[in-house]
Structures are given as structure tokens and as C-alpha cells.
Protein backbone atom coordinates (compact mmCIF):
# COMPACT_ATOMS: atom_id res chain seq x y z
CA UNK A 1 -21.86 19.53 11.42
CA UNK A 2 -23.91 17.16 10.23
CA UNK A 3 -22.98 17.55 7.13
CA UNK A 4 -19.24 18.24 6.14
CA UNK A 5 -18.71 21.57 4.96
CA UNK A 6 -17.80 21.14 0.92
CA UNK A 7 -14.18 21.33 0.65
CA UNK A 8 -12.52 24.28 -1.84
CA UNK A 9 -8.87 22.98 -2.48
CA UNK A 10 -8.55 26.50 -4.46
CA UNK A 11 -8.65 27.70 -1.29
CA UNK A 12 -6.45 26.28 0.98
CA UNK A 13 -3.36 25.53 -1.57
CA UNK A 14 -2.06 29.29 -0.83
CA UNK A 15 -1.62 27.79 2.68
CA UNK A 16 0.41 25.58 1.45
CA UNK A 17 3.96 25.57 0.57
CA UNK A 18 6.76 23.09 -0.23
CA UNK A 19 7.81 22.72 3.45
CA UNK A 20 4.05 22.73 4.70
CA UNK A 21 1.96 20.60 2.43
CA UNK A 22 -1.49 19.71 2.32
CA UNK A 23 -2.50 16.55 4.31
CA UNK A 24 -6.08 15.25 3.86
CA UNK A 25 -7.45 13.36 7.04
CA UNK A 26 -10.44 11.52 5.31
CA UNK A 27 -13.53 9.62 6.72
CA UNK A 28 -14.91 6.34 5.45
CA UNK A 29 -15.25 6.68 1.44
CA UNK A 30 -14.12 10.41 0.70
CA UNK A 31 -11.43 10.53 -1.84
CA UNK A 32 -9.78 13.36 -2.93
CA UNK A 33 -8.46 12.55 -5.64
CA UNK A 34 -10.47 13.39 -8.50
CA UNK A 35 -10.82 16.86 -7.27
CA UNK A 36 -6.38 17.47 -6.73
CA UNK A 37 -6.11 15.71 -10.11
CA UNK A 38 -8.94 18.39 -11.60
CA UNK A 39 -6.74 21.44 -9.40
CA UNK A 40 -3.44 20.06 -10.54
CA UNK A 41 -4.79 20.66 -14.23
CA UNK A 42 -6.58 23.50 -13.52
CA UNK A 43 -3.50 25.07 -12.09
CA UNK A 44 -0.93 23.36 -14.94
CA UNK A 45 0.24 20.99 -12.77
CA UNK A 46 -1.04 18.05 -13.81
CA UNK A 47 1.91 16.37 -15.56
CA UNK A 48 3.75 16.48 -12.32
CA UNK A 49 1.25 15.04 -10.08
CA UNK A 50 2.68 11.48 -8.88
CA UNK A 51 0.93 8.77 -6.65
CA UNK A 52 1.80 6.33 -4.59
CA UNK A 53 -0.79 3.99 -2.50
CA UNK A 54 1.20 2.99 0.86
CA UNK A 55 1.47 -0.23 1.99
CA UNK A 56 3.85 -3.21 2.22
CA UNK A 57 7.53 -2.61 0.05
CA UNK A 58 6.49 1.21 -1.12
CA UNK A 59 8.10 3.37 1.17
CA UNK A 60 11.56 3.10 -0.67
CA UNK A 61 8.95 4.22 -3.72
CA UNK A 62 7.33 6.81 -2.64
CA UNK A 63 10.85 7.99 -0.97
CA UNK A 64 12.24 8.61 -4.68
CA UNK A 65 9.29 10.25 -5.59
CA UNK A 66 9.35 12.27 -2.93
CA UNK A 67 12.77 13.54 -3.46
CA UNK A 68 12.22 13.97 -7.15
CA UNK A 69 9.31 15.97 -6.44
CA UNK A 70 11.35 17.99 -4.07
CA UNK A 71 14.04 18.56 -6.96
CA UNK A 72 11.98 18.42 -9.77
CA UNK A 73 8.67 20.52 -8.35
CA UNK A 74 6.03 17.92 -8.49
CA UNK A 75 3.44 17.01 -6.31
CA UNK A 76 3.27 13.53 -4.94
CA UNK A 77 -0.01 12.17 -3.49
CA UNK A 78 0.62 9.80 -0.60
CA UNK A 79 -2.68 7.22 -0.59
CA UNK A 80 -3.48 4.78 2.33
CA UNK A 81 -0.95 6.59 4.59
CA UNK A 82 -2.53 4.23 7.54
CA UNK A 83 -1.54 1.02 6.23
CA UNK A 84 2.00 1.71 6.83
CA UNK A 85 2.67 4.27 9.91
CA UNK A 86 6.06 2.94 10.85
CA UNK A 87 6.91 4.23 7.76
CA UNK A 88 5.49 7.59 7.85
């Protein structure tokens, strides 16, 4: 492509389930985020959408939110997943 084919989140969240999540592998400047924060209140979800940008003293973070979500049904959004791959 030369182009990226436009990306329809609608469309690939069926795919999805809580032991087989979404994971975004981005190229310089896209950002999701504004489009999963326009799903999750499309979709009613959009009080339970959490985020968490990765780096230095998070991972204990985004490890509570990811077992709340787990209990509790949310989403969590890992950001800047490279900046800390030991932990991931």
C-alpha cells in the first residue's frame, strides 16, 4: 500500500474477546485513541475505558488496572508499550 487502508475498529472488536484483545502496532504519528475513545462511547463503554502511558514506575499501575478491568469489565488502553518491554 501506499497508503494505509483506513482502519474500522467496528469491525475488528467482534474478533476480539477478553482473552484475545486488540493490540494496535502503530507507525510514526498514528494514534488511536480518539477513534477507541469515540467506539468505547459509541458502544457504552466509555466510562470504563482506562489508560495508562508505559514507561518508567507504571507497570505496578497499569497491573491494577489491568486486573480491575479483568474483574470489573473495563477496557484498559496500554500507551507507549515500547518504552518499557521488560515489562510487557
Amino acid at each position: 500500500f501506499i497508503e494505509p487502508p483506513p482502519f474500522d475498529l467496528a469491525l475488528a472488536y467482534p474478533d476480539s474477546s477478553p482473552t484475545l484483545p486488540l493490540i494496535f502496532v502503530l507507525s510514526s504519528g498514528a494514534d488511536p485513541v480518539k477513534v477507541l475513545r469515540e467506539y468505547a462511547r459509541d458502544v457504552g463503554m466509555a466510562d470504563k475505558l482506562e489508560s495508562i502511558s508505559l514507561g518508567q514506575g507504571q507497570g505496578p499501575k497499569a497491573e491494577k488496572m489491568i486486573k480491575e478491568g479483568k474483574e470489573q469489565g473495563k477496557w484498559v488502553l496500554l500507551m507507549n508499550c515500547h518504552l518499557f518491554q521488560s515489562w510487557m
